[in-house]
N, C-alpha and C. Protein backbone atom coordinates (compact mmCIF):
# COMPACT_ATOMS: atom_id res chain seq x y z
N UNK A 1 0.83 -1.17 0.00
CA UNK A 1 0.00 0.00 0.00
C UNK A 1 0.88 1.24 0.00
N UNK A 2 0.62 1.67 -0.78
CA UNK A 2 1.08 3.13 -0.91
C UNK A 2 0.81 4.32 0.13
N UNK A 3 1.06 5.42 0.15
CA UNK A 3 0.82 6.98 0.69
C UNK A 3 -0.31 7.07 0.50
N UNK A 4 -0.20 7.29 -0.47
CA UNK A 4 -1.70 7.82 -0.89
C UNK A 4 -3.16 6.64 -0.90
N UNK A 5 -2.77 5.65 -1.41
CA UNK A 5 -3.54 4.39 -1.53
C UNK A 5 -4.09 4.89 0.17
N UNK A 6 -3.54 4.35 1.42
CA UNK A 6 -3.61 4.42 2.99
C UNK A 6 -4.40 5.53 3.09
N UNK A 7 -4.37 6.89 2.75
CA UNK A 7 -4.91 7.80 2.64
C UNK A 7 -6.32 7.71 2.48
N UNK A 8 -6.20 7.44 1.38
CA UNK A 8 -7.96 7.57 0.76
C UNK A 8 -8.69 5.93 1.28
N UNK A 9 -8.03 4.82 1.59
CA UNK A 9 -8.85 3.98 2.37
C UNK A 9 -8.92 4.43 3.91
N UNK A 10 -8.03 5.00 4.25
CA UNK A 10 -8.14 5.74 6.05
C UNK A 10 -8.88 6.96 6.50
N UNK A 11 -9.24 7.74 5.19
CA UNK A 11 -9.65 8.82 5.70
C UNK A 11 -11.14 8.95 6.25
N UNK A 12 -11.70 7.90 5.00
CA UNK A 12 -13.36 7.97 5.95
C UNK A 12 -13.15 7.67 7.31
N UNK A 13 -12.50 6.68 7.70
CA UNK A 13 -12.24 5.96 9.23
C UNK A 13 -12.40 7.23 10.38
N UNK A 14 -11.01 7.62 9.51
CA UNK A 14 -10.47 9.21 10.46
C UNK A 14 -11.44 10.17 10.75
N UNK A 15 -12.29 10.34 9.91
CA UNK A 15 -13.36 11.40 9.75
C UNK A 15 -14.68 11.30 10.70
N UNK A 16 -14.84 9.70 10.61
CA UNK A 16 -16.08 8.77 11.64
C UNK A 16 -15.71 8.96 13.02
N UNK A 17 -14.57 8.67 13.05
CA UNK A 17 -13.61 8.91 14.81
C UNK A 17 -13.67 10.58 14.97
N UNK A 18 -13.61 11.64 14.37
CA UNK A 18 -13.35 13.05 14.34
C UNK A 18 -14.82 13.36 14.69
N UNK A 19 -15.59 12.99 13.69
CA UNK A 19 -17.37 13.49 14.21
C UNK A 19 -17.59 12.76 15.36
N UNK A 20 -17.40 11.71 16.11
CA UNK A 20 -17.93 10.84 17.23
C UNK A 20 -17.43 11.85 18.34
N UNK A 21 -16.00 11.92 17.94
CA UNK A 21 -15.35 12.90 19.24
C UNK A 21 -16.09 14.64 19.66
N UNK A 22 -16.14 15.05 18.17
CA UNK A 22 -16.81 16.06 18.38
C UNK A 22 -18.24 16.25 19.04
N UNK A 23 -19.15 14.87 18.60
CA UNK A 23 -20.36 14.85 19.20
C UNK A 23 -20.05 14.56 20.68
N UNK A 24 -19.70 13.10 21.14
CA UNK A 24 -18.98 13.66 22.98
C UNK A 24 -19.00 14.44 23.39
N UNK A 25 -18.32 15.33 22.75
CA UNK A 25 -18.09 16.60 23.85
C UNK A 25 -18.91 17.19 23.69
N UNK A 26 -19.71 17.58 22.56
CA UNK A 26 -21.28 18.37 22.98
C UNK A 26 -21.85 17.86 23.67
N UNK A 27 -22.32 16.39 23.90
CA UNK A 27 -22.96 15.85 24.91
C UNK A 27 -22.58 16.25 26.45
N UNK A 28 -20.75 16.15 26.65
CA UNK A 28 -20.23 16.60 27.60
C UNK A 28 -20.43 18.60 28.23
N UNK A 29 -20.84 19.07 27.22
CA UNK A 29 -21.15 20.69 27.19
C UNK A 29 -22.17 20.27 28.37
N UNK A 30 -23.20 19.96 27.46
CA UNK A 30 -25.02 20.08 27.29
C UNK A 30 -24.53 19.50 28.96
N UNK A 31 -24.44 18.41 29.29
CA UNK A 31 -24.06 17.75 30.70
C UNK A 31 -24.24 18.88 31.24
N UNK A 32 -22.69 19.36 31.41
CA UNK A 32 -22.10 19.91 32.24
C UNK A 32 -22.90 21.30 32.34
N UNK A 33 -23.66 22.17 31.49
CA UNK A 33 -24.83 23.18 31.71
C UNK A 33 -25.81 22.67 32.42
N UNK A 34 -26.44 21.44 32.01
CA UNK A 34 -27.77 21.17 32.70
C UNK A 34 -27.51 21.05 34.49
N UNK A 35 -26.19 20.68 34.80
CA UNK A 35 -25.60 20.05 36.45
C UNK A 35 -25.18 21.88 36.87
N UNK A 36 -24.57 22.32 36.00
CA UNK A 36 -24.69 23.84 36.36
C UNK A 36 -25.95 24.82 36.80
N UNK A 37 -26.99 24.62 35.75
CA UNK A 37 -28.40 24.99 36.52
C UNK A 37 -28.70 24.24 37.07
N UNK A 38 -28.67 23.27 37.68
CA UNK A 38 -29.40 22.49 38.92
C UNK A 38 -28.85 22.83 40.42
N UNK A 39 -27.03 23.16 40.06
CA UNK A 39 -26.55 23.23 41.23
C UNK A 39 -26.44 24.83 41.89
N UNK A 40 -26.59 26.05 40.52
CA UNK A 40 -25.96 27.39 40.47
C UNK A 40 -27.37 27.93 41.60
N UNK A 41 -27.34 28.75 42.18
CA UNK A 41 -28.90 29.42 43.00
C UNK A 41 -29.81 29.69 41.98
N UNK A 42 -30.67 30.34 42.11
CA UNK A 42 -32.19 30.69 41.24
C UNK A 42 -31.36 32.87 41.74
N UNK A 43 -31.60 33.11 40.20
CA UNK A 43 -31.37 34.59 39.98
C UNK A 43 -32.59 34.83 41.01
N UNK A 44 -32.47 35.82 41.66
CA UNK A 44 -33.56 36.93 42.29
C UNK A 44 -33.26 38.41 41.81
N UNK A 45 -33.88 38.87 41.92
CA UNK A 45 -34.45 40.23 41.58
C UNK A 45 -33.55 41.23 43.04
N UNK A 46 -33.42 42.20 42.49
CA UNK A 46 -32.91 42.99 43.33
C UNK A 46 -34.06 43.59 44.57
N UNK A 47 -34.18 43.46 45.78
CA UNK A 47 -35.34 44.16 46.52
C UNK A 47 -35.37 45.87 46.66
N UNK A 48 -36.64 45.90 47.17
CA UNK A 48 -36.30 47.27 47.55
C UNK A 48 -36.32 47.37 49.06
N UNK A 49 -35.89 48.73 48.86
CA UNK A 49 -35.78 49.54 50.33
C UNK A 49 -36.13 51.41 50.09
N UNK A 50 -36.85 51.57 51.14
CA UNK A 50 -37.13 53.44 51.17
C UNK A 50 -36.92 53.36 52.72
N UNK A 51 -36.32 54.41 52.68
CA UNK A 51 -35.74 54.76 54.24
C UNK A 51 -36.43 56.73 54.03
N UNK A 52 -37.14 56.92 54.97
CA UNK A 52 -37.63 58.21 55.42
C UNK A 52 -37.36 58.12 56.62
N UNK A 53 -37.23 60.10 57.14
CA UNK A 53 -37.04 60.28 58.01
C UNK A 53 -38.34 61.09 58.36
N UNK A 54 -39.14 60.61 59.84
CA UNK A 54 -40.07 60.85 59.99
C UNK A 54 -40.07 62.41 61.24
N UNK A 55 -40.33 63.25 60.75
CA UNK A 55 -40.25 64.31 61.29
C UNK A 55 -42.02 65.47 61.05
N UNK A 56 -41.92 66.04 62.37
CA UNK A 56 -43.31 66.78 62.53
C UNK A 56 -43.42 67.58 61.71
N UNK A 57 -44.64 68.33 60.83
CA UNK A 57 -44.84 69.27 60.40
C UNK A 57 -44.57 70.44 61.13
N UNK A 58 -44.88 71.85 60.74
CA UNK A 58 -44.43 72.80 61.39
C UNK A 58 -45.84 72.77 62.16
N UNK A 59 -45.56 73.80 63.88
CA UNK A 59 -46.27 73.07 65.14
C UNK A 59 -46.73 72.30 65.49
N UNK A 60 -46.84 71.05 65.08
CA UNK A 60 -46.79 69.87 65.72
C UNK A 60 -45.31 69.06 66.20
N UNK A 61 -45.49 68.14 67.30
CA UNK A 61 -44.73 67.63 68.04
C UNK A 61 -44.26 66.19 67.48
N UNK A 62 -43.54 65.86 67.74
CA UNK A 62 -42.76 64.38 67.26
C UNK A 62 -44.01 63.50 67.72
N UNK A 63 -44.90 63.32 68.82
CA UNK A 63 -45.25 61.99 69.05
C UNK A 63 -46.83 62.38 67.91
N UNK A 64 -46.78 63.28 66.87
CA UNK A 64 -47.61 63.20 66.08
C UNK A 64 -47.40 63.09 64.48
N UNK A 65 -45.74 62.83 64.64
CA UNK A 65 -45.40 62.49 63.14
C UNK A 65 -45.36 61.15 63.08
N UNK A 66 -45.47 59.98 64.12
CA UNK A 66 -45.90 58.79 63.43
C UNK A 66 -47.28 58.67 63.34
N UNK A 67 -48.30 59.44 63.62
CA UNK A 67 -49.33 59.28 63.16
C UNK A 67 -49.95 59.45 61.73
N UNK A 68 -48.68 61.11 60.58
CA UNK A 68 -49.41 61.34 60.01
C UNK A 68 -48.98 60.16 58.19
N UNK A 69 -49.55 60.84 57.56
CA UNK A 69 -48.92 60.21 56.55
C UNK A 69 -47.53 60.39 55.98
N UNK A 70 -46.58 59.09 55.66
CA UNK A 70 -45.62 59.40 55.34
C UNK A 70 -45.21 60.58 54.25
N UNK A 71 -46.06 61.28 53.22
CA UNK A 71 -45.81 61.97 52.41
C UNK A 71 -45.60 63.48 52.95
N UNK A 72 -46.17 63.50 54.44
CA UNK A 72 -46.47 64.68 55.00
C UNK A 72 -45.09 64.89 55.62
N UNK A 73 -44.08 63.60 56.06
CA UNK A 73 -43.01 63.56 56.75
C UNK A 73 -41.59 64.26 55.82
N UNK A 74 -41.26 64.72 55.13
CA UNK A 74 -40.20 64.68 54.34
C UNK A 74 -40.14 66.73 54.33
N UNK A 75 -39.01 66.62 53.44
CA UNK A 75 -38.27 68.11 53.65
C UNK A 75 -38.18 68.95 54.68
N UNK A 76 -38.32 68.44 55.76
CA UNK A 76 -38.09 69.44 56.90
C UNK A 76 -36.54 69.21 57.08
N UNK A 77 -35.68 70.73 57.83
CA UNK A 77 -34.57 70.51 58.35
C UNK A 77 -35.01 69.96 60.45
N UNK A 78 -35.81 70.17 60.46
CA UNK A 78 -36.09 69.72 62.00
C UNK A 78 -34.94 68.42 61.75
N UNK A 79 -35.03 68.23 63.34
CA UNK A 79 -34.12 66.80 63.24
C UNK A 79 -35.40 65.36 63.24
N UNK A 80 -35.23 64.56 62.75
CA UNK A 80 -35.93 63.33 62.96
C UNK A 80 -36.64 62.99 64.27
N UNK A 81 -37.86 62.63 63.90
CA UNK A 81 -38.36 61.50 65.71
C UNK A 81 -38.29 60.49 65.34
N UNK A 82 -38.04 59.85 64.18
CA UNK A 82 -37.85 58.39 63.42
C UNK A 82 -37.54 58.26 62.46
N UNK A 83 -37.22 57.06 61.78
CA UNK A 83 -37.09 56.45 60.52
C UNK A 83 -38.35 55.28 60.29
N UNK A 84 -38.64 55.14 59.01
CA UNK A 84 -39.82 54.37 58.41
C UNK A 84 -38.26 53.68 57.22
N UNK A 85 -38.56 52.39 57.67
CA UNK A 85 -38.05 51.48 56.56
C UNK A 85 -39.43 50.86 56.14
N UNK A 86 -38.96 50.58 54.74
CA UNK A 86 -39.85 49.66 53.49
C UNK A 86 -39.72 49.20 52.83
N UNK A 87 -39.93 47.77 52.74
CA UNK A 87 -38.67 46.52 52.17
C UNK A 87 -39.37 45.95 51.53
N UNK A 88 -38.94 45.13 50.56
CA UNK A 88 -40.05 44.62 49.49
C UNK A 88 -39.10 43.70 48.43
N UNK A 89 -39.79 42.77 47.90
CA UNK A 89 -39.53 42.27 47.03
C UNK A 89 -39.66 42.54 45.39
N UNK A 90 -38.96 42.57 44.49
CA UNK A 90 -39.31 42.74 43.20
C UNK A 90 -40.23 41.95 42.54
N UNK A 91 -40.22 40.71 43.19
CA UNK A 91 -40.95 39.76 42.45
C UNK A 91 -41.73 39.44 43.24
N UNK A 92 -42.74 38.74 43.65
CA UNK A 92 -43.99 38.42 44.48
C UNK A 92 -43.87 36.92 44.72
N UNK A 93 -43.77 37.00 46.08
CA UNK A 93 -43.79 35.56 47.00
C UNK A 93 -42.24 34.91 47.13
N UNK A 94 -41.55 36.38 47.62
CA UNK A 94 -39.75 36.27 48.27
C UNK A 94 -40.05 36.52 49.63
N UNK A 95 -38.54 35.94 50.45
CA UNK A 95 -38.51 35.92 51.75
C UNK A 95 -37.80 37.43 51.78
N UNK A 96 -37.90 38.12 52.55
CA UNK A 96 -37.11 39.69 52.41
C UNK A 96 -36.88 39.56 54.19
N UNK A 97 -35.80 40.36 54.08
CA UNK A 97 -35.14 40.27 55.40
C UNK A 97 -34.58 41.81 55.64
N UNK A 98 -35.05 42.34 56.53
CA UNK A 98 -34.61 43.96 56.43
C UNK A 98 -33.24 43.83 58.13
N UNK A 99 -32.33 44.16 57.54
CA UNK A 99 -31.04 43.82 58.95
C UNK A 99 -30.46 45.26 59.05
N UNK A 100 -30.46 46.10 59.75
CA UNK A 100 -29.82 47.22 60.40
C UNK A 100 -28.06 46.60 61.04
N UNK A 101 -27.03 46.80 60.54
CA UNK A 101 -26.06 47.14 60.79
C UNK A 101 -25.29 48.41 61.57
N UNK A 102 -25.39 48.23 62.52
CA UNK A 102 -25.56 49.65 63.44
C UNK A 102 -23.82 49.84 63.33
N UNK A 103 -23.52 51.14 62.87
CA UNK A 103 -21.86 51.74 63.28
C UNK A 103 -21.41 52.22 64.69
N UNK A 104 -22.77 53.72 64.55
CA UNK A 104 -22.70 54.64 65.32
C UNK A 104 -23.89 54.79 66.14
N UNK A 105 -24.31 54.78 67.35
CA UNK A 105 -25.71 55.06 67.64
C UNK A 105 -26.08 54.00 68.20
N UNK A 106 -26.87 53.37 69.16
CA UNK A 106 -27.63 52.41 69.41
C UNK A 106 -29.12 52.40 69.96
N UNK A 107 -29.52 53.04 69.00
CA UNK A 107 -30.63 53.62 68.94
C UNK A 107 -32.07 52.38 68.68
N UNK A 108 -31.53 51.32 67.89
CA UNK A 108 -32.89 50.85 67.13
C UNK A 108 -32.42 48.85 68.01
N UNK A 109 -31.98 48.94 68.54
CA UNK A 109 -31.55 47.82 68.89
C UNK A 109 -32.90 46.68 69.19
N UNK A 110 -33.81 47.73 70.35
CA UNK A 110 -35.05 46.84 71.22
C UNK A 110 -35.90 47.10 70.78
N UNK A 111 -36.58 47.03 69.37
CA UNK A 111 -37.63 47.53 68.89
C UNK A 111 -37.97 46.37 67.67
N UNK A 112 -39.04 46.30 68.08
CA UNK A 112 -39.63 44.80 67.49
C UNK A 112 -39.52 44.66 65.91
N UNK A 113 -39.48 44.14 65.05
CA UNK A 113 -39.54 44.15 63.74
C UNK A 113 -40.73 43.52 63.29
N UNK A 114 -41.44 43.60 61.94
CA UNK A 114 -42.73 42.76 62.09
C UNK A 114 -41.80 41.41 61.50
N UNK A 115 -42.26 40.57 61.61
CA UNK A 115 -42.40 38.84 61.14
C UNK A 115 -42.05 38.96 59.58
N UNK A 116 -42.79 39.92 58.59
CA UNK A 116 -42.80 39.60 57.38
C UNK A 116 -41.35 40.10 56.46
N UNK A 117 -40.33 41.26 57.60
CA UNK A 117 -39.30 41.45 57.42
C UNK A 117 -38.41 40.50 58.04
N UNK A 118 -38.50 39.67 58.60
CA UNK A 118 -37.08 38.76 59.38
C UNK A 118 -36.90 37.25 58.56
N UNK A 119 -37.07 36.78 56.72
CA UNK A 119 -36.62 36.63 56.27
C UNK A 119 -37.26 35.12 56.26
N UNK A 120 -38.08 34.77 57.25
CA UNK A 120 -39.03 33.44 57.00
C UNK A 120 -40.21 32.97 57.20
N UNK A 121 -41.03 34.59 56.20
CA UNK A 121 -42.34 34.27 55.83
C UNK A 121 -42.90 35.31 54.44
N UNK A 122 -43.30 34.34 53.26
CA UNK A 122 -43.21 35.21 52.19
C UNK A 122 -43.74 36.14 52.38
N UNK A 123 -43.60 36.71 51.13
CA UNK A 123 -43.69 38.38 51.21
C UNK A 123 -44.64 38.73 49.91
N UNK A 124 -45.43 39.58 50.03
CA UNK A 124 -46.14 40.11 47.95
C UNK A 124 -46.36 41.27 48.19
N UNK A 125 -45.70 42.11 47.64
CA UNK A 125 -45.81 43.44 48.24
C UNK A 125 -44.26 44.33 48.79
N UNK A 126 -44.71 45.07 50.03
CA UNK A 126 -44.26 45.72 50.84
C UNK A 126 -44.56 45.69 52.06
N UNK A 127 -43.54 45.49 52.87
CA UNK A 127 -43.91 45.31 54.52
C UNK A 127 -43.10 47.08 55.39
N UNK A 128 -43.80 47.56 55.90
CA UNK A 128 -43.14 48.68 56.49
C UNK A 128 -42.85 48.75 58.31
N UNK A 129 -41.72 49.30 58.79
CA UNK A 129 -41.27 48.99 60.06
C UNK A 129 -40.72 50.94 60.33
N UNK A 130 -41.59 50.92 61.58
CA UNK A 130 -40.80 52.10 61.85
C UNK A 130 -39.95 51.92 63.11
N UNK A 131 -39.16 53.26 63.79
CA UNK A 131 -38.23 53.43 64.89
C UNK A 131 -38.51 54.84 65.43
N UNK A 132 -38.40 54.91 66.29
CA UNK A 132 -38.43 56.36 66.97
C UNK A 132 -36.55 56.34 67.40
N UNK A 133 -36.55 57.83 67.39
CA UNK A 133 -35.25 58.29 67.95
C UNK A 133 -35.91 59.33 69.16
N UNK A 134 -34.56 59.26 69.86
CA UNK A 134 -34.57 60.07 71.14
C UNK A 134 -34.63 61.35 70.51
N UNK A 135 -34.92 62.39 70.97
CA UNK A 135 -35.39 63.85 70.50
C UNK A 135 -33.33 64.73 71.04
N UNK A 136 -32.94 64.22 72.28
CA UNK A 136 -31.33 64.48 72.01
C UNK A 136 -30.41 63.24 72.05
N UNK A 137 -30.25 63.32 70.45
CA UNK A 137 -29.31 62.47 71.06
C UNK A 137 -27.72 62.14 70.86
N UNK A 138 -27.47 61.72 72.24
CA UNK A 138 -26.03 61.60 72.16
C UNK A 138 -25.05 61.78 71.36
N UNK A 139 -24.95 60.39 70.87
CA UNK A 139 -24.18 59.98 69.43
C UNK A 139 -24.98 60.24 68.22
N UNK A 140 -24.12 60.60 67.03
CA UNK A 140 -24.98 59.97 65.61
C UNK A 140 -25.44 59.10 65.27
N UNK A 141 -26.35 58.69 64.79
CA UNK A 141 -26.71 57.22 64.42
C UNK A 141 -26.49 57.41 63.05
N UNK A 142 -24.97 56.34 62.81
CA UNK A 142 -24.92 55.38 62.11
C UNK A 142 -24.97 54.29 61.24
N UNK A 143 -25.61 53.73 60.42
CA UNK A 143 -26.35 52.36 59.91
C UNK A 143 -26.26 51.90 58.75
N UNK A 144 -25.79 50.92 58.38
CA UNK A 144 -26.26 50.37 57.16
C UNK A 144 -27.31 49.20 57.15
N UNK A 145 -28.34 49.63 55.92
CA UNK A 145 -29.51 49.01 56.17
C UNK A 145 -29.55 48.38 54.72
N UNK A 146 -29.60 47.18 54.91
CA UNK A 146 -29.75 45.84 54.10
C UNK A 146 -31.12 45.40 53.69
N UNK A 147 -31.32 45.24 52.79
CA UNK A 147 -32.93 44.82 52.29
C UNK A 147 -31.92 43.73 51.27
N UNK A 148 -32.43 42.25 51.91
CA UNK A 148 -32.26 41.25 51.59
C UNK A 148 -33.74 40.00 50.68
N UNK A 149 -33.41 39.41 49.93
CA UNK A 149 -34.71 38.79 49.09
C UNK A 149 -34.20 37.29 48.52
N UNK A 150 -34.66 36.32 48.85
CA UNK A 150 -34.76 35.18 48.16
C UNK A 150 -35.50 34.37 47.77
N UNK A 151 -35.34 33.44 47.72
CA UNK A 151 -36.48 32.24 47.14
C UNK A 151 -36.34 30.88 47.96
N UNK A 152 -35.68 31.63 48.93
CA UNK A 152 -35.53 30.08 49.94
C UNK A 152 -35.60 31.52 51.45
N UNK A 153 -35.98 30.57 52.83
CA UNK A 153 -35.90 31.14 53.79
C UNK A 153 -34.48 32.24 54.45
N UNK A 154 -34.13 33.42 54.78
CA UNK A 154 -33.33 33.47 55.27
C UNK A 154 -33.37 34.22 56.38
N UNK A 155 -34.30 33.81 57.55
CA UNK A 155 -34.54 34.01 58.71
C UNK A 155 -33.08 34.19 59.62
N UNK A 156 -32.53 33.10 59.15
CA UNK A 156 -31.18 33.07 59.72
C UNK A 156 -29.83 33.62 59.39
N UNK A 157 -30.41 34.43 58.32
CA UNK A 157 -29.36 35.37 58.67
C UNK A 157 -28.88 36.49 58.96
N UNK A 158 -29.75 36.55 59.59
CA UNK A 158 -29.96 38.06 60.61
C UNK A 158 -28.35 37.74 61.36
N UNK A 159 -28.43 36.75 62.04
CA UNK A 159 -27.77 36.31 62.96
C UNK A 159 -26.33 35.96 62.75
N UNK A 160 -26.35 35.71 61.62
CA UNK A 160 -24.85 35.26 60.76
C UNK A 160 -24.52 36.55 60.47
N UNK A 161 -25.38 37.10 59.90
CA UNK A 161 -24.52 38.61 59.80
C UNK A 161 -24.19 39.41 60.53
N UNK A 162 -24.38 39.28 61.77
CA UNK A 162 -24.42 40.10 63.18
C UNK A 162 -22.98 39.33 63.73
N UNK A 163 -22.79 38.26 63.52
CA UNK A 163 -21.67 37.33 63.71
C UNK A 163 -20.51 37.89 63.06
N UNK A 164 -20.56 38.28 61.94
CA UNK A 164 -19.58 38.61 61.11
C UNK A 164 -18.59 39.92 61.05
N UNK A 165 -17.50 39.66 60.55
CA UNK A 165 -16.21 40.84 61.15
C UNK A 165 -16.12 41.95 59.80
N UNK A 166 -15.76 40.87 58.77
CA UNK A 166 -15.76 41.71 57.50
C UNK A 166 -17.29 41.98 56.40
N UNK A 167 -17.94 42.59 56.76
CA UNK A 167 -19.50 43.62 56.04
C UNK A 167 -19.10 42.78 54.90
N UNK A 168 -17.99 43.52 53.73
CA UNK A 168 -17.99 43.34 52.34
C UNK A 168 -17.70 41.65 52.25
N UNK A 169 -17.29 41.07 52.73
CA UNK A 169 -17.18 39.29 52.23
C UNK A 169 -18.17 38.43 52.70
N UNK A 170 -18.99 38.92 53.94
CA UNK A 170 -20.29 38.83 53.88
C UNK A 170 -20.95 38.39 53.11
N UNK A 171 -21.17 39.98 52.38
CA UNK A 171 -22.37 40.22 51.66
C UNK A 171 -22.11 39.68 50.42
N UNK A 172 -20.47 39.39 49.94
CA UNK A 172 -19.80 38.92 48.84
C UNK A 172 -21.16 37.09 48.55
N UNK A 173 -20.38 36.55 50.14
CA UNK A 173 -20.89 35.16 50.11
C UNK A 173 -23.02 35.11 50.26
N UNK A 174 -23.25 36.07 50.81
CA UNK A 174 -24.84 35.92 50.50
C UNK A 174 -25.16 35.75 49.02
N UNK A 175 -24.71 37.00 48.59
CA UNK A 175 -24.88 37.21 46.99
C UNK A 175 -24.18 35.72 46.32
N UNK A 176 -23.58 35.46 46.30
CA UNK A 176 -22.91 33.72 45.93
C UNK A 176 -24.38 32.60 46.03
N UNK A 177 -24.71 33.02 47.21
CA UNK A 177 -25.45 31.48 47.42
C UNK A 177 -26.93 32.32 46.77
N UNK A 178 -26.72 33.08 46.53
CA UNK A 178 -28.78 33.36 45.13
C UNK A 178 -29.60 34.44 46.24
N UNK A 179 -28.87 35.20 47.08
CA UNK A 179 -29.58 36.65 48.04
C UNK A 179 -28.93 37.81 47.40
N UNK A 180 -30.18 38.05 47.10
CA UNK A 180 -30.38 39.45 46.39
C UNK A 180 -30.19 40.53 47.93
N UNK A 181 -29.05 41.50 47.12
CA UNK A 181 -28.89 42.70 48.53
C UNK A 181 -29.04 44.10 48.12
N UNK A 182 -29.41 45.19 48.83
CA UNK A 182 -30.09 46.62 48.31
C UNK A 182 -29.38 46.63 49.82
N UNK A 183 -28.29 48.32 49.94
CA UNK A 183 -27.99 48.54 50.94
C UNK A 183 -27.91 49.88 50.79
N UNK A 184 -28.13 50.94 51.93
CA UNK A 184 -28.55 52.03 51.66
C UNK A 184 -27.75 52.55 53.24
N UNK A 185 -26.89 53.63 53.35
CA UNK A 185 -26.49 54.35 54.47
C UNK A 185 -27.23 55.38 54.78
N UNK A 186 -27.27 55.57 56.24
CA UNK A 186 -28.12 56.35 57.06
C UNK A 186 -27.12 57.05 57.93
N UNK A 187 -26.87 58.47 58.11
CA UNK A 187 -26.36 59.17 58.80
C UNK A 187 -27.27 59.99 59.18
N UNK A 188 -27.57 60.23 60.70
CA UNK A 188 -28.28 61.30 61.34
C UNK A 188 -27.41 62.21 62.28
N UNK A 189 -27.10 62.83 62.06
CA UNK A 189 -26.31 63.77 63.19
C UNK A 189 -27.30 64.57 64.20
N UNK A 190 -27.13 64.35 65.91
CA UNK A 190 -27.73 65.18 66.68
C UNK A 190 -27.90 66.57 66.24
């Protein structure tokens, strides 16, 4: 057998082995995507958050600006009698978890949160939580405020994050495991 003779009886061979290999590994692609979405989190939607500062109209007193409507609360230079957080999901029927990170201030520590913000009971909508502040106070308050959202419970991690030393690798590893985060700073100066 010749060069060439070997050639032209080998090449179909070569060609049958070349397409088989090539198909494999698409099979091996397609695999390896489908085990990727099964194992990667479920995308969520970014949540929201509105942070107001709840302050009296002109002559009225602080213990009558949580009564009135929030639209009535805004542009004053007065100083604050509270903050109104409002946390929410983008998409309808997420766990949302609203977590105050306190710097400066310890102002909001003993004050109840409702149930539908602490991250393990769905949500459709908007859930709203207010705080009163002391009328002098001390220190500045401080805060970074987290509006958290998933598709699985995360009740628990209020607590893990309160645990934690470094904020940014944190929030690095929430966002990793499929928690959507909206974080918003709050500075109040006495």
């Amino acid at each position: 057998m010749t060069p060439s003779t070997w050639s032209r009886w080998q090449l179909p061979g070569l060609l049958a082995i070349a397409a088989a290999i090539v198909i494999l590994a698409a099979v091996d692609v397609e695999k390896k995507k489908a085990l990727d979405a099964e194992t990667a989190p479920a995308v969520v939607s970014t949540p929201t958050l509105v942070i107001k500062a709840l302050r009296p109209p002109a002559g009225a007193v602080c213990a009558q600006a949580n009564a009135l409507p929030r639209s009535l609360n805004d542009g004053s230079k007065t100083p604050p009698c509270g903050l109104s957080f409002v946390a929410g999901a983008a998409e309808p029927d997420r766990y949302v978890l609203l977590y105050l990170h306190t710097h400066r201030g310890n102002y909001v520590n003993n004050v109840e949160m409702p149930a539908e913000l602490k991250g393990g009971k769905l949500l459709t909508g908007n859930a709203a939580w207010s705080i009163g502040l002391p009328l002098n106070m001390d220190e500045p308050l401080e805060l970074l405020a987290l509006s958290l959202a998933s598709n699985k419970k995360i009740d628990g991690a209020a607590k893990w994050l309160a645990e934690q030393d470094n904020m940014p690798d944190a929030i690095r590893k929430l966002r990793e495991g499929g928690v959507a985060i909206l974080m918003q700073r709050v500075l109040i100066e006495p």
